[in-house]
N, C-alpha and C. Protein backbone atom coordinates (compact mmCIF):
# COMPACT_ATOMS: atom_id res chain seq x y z
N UNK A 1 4.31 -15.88 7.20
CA UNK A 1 5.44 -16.65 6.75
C UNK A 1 6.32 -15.74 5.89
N UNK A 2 7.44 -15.53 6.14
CA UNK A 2 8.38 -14.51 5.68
C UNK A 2 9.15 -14.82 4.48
N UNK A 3 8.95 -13.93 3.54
CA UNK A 3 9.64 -14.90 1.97
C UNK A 3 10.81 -13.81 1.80
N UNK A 4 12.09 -14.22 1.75
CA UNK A 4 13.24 -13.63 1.78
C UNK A 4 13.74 -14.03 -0.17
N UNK A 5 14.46 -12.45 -0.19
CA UNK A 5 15.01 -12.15 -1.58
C UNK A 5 16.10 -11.33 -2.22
N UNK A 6 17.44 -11.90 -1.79
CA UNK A 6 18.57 -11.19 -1.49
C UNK A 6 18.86 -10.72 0.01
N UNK A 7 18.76 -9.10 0.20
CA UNK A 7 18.49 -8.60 1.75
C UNK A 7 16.97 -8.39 2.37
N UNK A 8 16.11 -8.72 1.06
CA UNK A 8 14.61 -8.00 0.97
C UNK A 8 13.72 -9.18 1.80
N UNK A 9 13.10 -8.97 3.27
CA UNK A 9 12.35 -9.75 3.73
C UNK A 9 10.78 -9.03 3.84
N UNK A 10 9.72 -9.74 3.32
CA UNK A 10 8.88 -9.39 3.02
C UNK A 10 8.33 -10.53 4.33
N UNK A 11 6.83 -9.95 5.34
CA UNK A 11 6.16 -10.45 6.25
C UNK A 11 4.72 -10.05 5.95
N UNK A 12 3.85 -10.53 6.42
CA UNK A 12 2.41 -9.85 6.63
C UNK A 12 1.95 -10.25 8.19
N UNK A 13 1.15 -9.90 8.49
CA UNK A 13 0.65 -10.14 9.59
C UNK A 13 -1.70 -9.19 9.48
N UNK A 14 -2.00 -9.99 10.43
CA UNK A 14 -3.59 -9.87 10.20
C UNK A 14 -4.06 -9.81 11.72
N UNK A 15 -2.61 -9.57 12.53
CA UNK A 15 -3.53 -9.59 13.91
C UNK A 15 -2.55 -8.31 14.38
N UNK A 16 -3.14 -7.18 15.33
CA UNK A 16 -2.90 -5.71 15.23
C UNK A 16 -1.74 -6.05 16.71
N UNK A 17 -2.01 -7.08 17.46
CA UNK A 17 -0.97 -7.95 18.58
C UNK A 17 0.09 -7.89 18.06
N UNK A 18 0.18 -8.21 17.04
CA UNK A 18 1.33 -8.42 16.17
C UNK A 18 2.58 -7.35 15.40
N UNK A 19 1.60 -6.67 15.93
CA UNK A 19 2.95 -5.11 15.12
C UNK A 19 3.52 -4.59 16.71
N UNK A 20 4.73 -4.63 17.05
CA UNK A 20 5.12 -3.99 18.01
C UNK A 20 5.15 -2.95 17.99
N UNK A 21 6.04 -2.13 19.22
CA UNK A 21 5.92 -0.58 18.82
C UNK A 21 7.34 -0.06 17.89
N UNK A 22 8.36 -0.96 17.96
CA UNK A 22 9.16 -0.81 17.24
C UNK A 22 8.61 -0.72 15.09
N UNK A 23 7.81 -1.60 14.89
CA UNK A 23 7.39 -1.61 13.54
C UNK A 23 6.16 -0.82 13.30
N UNK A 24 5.76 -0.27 14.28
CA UNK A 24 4.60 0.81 14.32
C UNK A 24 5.81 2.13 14.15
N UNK A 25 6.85 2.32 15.04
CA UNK A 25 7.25 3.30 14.86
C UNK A 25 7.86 3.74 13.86
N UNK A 26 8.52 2.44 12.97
CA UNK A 26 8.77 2.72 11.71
C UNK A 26 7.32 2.35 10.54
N UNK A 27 6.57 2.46 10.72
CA UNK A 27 5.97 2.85 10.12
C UNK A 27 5.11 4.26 9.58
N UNK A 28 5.32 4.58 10.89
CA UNK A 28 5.28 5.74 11.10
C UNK A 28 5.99 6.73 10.37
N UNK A 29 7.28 6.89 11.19
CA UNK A 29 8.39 7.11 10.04
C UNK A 29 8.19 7.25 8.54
N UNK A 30 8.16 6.06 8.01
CA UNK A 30 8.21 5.91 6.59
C UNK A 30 7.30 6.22 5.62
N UNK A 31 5.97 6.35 6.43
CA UNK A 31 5.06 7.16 6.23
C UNK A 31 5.59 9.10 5.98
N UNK A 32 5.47 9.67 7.29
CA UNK A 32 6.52 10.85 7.06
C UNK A 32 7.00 11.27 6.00
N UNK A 33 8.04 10.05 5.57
CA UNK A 33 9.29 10.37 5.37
C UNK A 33 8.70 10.33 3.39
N UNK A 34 7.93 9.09 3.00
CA UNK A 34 7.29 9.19 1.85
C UNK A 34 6.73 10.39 1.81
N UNK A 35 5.24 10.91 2.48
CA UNK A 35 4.62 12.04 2.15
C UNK A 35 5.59 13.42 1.88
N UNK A 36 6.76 13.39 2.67
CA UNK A 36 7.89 15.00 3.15
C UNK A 36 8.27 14.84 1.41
N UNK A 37 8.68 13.35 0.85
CA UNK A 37 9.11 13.71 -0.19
C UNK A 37 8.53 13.41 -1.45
N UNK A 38 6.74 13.73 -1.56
CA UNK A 38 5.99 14.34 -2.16
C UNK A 38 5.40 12.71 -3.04
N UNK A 39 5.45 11.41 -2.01
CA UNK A 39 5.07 10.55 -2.42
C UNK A 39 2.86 10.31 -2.17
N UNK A 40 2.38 9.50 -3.21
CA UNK A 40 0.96 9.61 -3.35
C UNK A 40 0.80 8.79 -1.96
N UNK A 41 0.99 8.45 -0.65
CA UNK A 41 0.47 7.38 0.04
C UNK A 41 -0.23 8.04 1.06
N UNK A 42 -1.17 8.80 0.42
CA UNK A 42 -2.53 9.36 1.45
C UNK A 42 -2.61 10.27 2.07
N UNK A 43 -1.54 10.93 2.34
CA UNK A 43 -1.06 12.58 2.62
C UNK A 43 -1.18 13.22 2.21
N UNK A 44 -1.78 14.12 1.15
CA UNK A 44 -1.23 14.64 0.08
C UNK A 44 -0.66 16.46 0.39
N UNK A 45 -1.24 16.37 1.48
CA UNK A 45 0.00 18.03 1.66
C UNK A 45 1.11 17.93 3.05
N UNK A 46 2.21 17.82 2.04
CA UNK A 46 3.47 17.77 3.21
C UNK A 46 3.64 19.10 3.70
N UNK A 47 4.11 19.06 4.64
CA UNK A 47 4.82 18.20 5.75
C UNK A 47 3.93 18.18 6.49
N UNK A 48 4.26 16.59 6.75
CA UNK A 48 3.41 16.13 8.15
C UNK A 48 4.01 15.73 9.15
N UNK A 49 3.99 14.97 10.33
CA UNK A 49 4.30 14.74 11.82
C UNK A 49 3.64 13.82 11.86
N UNK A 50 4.13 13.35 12.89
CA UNK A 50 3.58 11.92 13.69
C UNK A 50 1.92 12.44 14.11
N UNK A 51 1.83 13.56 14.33
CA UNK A 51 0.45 13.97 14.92
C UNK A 51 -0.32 13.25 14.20
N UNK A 52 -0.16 14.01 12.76
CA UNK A 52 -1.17 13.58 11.64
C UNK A 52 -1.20 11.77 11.42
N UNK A 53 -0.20 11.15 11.65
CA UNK A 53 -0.04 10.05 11.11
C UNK A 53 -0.27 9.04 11.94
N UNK A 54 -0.10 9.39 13.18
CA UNK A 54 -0.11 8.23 14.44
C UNK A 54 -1.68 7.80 14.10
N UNK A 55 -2.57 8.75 14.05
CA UNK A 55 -3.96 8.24 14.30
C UNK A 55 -4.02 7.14 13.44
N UNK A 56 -3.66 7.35 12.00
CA UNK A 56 -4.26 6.91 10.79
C UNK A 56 -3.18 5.50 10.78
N UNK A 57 -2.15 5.33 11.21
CA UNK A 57 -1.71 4.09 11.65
C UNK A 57 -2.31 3.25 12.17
N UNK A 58 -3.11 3.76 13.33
CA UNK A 58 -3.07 3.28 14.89
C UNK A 58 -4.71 2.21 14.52
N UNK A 59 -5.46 3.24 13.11
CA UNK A 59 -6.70 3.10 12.58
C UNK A 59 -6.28 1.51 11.86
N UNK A 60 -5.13 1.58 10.79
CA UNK A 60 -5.10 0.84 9.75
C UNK A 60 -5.13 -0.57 10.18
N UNK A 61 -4.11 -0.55 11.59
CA UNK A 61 -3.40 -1.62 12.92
C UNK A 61 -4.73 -2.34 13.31
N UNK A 62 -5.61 -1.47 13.69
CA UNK A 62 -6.72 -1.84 14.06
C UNK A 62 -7.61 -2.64 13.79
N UNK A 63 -7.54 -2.26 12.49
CA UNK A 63 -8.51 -2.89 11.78
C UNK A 63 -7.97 -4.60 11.01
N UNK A 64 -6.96 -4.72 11.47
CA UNK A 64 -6.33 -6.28 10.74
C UNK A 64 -7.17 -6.70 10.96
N UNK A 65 -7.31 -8.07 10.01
CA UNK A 65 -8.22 -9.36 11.05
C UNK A 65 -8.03 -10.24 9.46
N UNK A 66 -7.57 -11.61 10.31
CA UNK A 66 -7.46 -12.54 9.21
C UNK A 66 -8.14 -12.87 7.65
N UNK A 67 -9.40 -12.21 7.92
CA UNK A 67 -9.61 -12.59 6.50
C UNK A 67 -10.26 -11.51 5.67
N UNK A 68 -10.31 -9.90 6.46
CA UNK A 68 -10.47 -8.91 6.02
C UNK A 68 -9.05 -7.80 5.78
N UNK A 69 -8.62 -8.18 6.24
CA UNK A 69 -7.11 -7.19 6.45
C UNK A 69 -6.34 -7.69 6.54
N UNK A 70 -4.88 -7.50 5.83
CA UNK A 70 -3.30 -8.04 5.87
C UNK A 70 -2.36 -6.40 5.79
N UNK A 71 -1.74 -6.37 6.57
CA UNK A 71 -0.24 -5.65 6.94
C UNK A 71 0.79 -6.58 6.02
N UNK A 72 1.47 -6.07 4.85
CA UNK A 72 2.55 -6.80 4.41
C UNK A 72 3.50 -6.02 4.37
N UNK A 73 4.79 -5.97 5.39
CA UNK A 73 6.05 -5.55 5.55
C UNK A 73 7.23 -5.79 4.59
N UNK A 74 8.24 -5.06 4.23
CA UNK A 74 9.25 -5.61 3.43
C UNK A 74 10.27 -4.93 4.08
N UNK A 75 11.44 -5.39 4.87
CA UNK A 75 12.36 -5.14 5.59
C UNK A 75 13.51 -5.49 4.68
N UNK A 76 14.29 -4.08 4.67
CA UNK A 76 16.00 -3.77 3.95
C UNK A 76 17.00 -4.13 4.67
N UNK A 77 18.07 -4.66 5.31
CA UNK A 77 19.26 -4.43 5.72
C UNK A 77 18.41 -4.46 7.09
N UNK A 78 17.23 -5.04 7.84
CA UNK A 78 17.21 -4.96 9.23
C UNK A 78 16.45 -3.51 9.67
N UNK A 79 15.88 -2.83 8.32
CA UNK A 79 15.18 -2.02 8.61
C UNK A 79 13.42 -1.96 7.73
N UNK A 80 12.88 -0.81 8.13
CA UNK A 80 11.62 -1.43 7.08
C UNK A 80 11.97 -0.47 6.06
N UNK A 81 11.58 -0.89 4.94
CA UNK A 81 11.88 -0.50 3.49
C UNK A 81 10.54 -0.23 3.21
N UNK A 82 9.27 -0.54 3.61
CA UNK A 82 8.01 -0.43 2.32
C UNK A 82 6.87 -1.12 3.33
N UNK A 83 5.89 -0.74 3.04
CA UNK A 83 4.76 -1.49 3.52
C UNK A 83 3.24 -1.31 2.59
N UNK A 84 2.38 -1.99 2.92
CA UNK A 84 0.57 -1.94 2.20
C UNK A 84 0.16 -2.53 3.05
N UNK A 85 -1.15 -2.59 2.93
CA UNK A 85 -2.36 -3.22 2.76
C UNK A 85 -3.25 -3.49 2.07
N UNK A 86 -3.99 -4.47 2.04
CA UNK A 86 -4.50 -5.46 1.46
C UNK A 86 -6.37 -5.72 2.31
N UNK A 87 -7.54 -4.83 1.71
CA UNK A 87 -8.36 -4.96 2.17
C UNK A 87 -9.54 -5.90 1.70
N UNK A 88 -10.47 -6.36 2.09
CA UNK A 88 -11.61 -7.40 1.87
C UNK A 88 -12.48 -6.57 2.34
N UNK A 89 -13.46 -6.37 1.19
CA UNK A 89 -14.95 -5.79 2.04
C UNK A 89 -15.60 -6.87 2.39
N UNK A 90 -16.41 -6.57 3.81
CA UNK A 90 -17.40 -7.83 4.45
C UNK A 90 -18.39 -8.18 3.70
N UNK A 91 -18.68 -7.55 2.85
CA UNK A 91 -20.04 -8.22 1.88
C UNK A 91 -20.27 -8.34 1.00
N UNK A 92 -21.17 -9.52 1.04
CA UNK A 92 -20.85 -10.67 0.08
C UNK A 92 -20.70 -10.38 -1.52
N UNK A 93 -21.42 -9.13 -1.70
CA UNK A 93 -21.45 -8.70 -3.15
C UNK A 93 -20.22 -8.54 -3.89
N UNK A 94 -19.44 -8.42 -2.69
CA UNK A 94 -18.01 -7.55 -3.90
C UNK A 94 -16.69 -8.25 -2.59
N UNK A 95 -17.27 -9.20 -2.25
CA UNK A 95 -16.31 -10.31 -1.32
C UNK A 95 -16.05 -10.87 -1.89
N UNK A 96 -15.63 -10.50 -3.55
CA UNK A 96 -14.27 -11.91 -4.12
C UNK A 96 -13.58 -10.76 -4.17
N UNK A 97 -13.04 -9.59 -4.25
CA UNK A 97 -12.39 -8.78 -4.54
C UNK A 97 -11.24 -8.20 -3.40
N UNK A 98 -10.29 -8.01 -3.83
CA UNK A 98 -9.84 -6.90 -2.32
C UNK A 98 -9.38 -5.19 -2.78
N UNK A 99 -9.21 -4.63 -2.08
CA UNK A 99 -8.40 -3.37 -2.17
C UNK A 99 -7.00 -3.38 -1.97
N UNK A 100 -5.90 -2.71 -2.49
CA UNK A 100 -4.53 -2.46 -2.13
C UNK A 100 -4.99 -1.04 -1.64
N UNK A 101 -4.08 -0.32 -0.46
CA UNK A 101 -4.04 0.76 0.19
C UNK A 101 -2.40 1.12 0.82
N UNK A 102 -2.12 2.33 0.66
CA UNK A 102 -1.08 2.81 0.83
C UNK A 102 0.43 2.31 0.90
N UNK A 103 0.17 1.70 -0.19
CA UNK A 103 1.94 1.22 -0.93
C UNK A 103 2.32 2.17 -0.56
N UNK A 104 3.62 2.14 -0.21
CA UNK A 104 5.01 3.24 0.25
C UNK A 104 6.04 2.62 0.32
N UNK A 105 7.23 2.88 -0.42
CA UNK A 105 8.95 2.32 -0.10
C UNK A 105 9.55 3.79 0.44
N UNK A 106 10.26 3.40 1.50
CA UNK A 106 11.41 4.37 1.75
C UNK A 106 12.61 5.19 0.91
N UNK A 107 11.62 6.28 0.71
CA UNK A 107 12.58 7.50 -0.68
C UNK A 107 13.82 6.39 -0.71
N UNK A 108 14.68 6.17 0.44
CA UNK A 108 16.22 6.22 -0.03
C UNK A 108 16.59 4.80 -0.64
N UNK A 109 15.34 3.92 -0.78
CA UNK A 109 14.96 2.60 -1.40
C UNK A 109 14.45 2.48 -2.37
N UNK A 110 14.44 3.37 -3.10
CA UNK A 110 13.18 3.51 -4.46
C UNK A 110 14.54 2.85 -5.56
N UNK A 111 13.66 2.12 -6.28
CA UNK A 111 14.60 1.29 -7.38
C UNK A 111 14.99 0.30 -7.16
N UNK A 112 15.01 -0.02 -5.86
CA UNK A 112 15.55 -1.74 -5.69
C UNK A 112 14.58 -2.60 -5.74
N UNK A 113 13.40 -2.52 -6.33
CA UNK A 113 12.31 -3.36 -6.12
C UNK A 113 11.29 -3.79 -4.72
N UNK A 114 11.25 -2.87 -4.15
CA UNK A 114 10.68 -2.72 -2.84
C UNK A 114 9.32 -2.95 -3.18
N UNK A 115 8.74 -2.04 -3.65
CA UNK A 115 7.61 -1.27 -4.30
C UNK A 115 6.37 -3.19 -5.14
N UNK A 116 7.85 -3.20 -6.14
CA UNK A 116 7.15 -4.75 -6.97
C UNK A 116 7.21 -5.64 -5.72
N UNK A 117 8.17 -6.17 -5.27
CA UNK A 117 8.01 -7.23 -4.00
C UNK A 117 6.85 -7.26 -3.40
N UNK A 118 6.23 -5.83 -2.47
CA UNK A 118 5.15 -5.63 -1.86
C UNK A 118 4.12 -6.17 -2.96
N UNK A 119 3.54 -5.46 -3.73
CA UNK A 119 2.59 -5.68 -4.90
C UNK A 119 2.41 -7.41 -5.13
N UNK A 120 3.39 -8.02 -5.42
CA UNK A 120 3.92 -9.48 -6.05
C UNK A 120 3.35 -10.18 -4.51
N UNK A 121 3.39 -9.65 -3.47
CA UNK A 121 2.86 -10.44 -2.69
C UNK A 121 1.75 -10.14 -1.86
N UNK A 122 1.20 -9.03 -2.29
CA UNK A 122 0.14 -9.00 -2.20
C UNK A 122 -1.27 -9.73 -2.60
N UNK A 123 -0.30 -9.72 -4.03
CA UNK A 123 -1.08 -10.82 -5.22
C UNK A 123 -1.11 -11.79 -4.77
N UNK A 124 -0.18 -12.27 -4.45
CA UNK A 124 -0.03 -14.33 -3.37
C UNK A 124 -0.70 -13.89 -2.42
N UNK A 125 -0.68 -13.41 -1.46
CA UNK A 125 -1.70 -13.62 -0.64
C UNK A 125 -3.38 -13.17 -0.76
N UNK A 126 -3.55 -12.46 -1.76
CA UNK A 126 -5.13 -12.63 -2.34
C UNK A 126 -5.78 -13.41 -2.57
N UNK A 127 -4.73 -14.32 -3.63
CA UNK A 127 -5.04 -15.18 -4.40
C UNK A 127 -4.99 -16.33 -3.96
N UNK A 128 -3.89 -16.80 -2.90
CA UNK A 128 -3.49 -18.05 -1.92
C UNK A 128 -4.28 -17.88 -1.13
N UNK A 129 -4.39 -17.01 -0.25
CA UNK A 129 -4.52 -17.09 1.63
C UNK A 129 -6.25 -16.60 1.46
N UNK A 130 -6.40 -15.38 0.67
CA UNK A 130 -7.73 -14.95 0.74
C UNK A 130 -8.80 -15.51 -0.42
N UNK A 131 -7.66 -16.20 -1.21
CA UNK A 131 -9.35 -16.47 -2.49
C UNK A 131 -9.93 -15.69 -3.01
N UNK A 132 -8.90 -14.58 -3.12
CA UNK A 132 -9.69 -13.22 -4.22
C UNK A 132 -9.71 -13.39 -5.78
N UNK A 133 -10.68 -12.61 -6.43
CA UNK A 133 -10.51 -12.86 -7.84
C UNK A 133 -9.50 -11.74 -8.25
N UNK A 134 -9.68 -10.26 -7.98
CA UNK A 134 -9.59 -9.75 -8.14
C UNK A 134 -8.88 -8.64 -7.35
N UNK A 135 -8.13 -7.61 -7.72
CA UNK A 135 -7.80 -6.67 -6.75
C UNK A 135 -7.78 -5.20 -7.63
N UNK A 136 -8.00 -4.54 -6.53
CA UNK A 136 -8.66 -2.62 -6.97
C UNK A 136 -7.24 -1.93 -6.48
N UNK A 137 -7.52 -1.09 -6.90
CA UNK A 137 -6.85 0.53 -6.09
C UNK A 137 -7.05 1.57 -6.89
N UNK A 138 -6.79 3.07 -5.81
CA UNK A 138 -6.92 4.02 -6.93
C UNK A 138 -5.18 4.52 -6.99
N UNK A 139 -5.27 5.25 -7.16
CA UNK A 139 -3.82 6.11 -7.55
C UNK A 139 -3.54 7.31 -8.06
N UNK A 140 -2.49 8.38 -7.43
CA UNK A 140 -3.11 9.61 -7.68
C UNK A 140 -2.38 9.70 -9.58
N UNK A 141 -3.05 10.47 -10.77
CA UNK A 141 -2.23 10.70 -11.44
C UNK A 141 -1.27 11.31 -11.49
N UNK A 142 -0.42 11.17 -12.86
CA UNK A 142 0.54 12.78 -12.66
C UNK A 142 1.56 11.71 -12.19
N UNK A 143 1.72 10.99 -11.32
CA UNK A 143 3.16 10.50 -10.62
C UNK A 143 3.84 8.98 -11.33
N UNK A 144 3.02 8.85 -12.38
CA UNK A 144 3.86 7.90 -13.08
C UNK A 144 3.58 6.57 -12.64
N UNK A 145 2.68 6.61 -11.70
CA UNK A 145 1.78 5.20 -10.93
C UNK A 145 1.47 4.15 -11.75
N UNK A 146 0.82 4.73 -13.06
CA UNK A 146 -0.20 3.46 -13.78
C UNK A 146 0.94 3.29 -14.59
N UNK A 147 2.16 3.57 -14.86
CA UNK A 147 3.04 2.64 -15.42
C UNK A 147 3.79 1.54 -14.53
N UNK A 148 3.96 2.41 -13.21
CA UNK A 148 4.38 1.23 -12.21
C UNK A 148 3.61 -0.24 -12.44
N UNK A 149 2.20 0.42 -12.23
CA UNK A 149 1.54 -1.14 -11.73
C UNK A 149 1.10 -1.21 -12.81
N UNK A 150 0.88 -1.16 -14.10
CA UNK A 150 1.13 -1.70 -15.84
C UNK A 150 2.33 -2.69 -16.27
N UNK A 151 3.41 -2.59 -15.01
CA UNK A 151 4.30 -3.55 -15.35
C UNK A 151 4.40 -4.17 -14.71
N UNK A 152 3.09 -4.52 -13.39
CA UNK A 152 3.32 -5.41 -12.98
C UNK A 152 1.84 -6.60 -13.07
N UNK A 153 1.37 -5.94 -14.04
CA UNK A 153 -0.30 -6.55 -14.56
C UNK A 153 -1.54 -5.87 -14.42
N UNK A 154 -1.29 -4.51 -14.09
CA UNK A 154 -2.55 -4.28 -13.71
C UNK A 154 -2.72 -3.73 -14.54
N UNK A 155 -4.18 -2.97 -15.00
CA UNK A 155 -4.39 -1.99 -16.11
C UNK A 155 -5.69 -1.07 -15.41
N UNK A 156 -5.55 -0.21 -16.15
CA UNK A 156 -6.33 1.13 -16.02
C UNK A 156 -8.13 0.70 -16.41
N UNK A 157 -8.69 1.03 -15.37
CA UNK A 157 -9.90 0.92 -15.78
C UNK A 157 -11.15 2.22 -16.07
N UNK A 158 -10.36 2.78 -15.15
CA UNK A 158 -11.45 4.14 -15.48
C UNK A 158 -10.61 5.63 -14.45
N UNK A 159 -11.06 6.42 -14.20
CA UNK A 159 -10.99 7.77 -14.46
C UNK A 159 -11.38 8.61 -13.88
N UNK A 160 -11.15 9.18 -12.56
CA UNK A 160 -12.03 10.37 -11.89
C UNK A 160 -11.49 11.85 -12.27
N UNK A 161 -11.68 11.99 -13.44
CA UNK A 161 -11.22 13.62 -13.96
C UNK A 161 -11.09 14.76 -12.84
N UNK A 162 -9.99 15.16 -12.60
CA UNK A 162 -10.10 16.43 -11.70
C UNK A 162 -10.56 15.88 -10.06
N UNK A 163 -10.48 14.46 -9.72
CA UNK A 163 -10.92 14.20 -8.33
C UNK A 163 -10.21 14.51 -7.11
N UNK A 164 -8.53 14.94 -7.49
CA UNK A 164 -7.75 15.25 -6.75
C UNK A 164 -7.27 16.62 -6.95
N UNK A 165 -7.58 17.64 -5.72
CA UNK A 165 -6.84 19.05 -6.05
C UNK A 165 -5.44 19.48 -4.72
N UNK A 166 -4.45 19.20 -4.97
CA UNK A 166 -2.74 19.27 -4.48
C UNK A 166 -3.15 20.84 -4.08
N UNK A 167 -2.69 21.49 -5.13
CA UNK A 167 -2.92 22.87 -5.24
C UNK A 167 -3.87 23.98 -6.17
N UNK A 168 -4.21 25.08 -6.15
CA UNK A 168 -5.05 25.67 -7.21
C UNK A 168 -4.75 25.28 -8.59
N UNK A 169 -3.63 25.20 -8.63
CA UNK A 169 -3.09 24.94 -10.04
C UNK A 169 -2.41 23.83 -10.47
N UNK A 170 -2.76 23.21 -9.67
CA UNK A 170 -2.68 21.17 -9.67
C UNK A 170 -3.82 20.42 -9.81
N UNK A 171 -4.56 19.65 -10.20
CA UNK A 171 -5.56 18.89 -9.93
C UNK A 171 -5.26 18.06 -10.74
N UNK A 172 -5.67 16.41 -10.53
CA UNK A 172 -5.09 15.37 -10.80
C UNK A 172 -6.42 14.39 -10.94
N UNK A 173 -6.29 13.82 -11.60
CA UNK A 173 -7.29 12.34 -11.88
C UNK A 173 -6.77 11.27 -10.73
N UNK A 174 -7.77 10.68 -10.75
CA UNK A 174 -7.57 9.50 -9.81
C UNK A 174 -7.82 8.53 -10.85
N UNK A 175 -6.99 7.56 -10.52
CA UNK A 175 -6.52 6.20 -11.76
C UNK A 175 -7.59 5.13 -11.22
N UNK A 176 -8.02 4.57 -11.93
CA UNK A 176 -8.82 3.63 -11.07
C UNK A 176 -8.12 2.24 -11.87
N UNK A 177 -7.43 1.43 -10.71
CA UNK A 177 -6.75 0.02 -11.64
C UNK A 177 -7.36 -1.15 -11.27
N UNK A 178 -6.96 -1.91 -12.10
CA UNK A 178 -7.68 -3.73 -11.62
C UNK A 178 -6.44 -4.53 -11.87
N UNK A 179 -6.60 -5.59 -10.95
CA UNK A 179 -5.49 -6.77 -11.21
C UNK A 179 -6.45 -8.10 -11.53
N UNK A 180 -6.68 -8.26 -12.56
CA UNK A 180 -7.38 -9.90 -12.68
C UNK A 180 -7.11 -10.74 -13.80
N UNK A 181 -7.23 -11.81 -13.86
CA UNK A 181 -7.38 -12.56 -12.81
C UNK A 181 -6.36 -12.65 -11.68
N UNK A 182 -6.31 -13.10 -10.77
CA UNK A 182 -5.10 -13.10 -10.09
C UNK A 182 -4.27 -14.56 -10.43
């Protein structure tokens, strides 16, 4: 069900039928086009190609399914602006919880609220559609992340010192955040 906000249409979808090749291909894309310009969404050494990216799409697509996986889209002006996911582990231990995975807005969209929209409804559909308590992610440091999602409720829970190495003379913590209650 598509919740519109100015030009900003935000969708999800949980069945992999459902992404054509047109919104696969921009996803694709926007993928690219984040990592080329040195964004954290799972790439971490640019430049990449469709080579690298088609698989790991084709993986994410795959894996939808109504009550483990959500695709949530946010379309600009008739194009896609941003996308995530939204994961459920199958068992039962840690099945009130979900994961967020690879937030990305389109570089030339950054600031219009792309980024919060996705997040903000991610949260509704955790909390509505899936009955989560809770939601995770990590995040690379260094990029100003845990203030992003600090303003939008989440907080810092812990800390993988040095878990990420960019370059010899880069290495980065991984943020570990929580959103709860929802």
């Amino acid at each position: 069900m598509p919740h519109t906000s100015v030009a900003l249409t935000l969708a999800q979808t949980s069945d992999p039928r459902q992404v054509g090749p047109e919104l696969r291909r921009q996803m694709i894309d926007c993928w690219i086009a984040v990592t080329d310009a040195g964004g954290a969404a799972g790439f971490p050494f640019p430049p990449v190609t469709a080579d690298d990216v088609v698989p790991v799409v084709d993986t994410l697509l795959g894996r939808l399914d109504p009550q483990r996986s959500r695709l949530v889209t946010a379309v600009f002006d008739g194009r896609l602006a941003g996308w995530v996911t939204l994961n459920r582990d199958p068992y039962r231990l840690v099945g009130h919880w979900g994961t967020v995975h690879h937030l990305q807005t389109r570089p030339g969209l950054r600031g219009r609220g792309v980024g919060s929209a996705l997040v903000r409804e991610v949260q509704r559909i955790a909390r509505d559609e899936l009955h989560l308590e809770q939601l995770h992610l990590a995040a690379r440091g260094g990029e100003g992340l845990e203030d992003f999602y600090g303003r939008l409720g989440w907080r810092e829970t812990g800390r993988w010192p040095g878990a990420l190495r960019l370059a010899p003379d880069d290495t980065r913590d991984e943020v570990l955040m929580l959103l709860a209650p929802l």
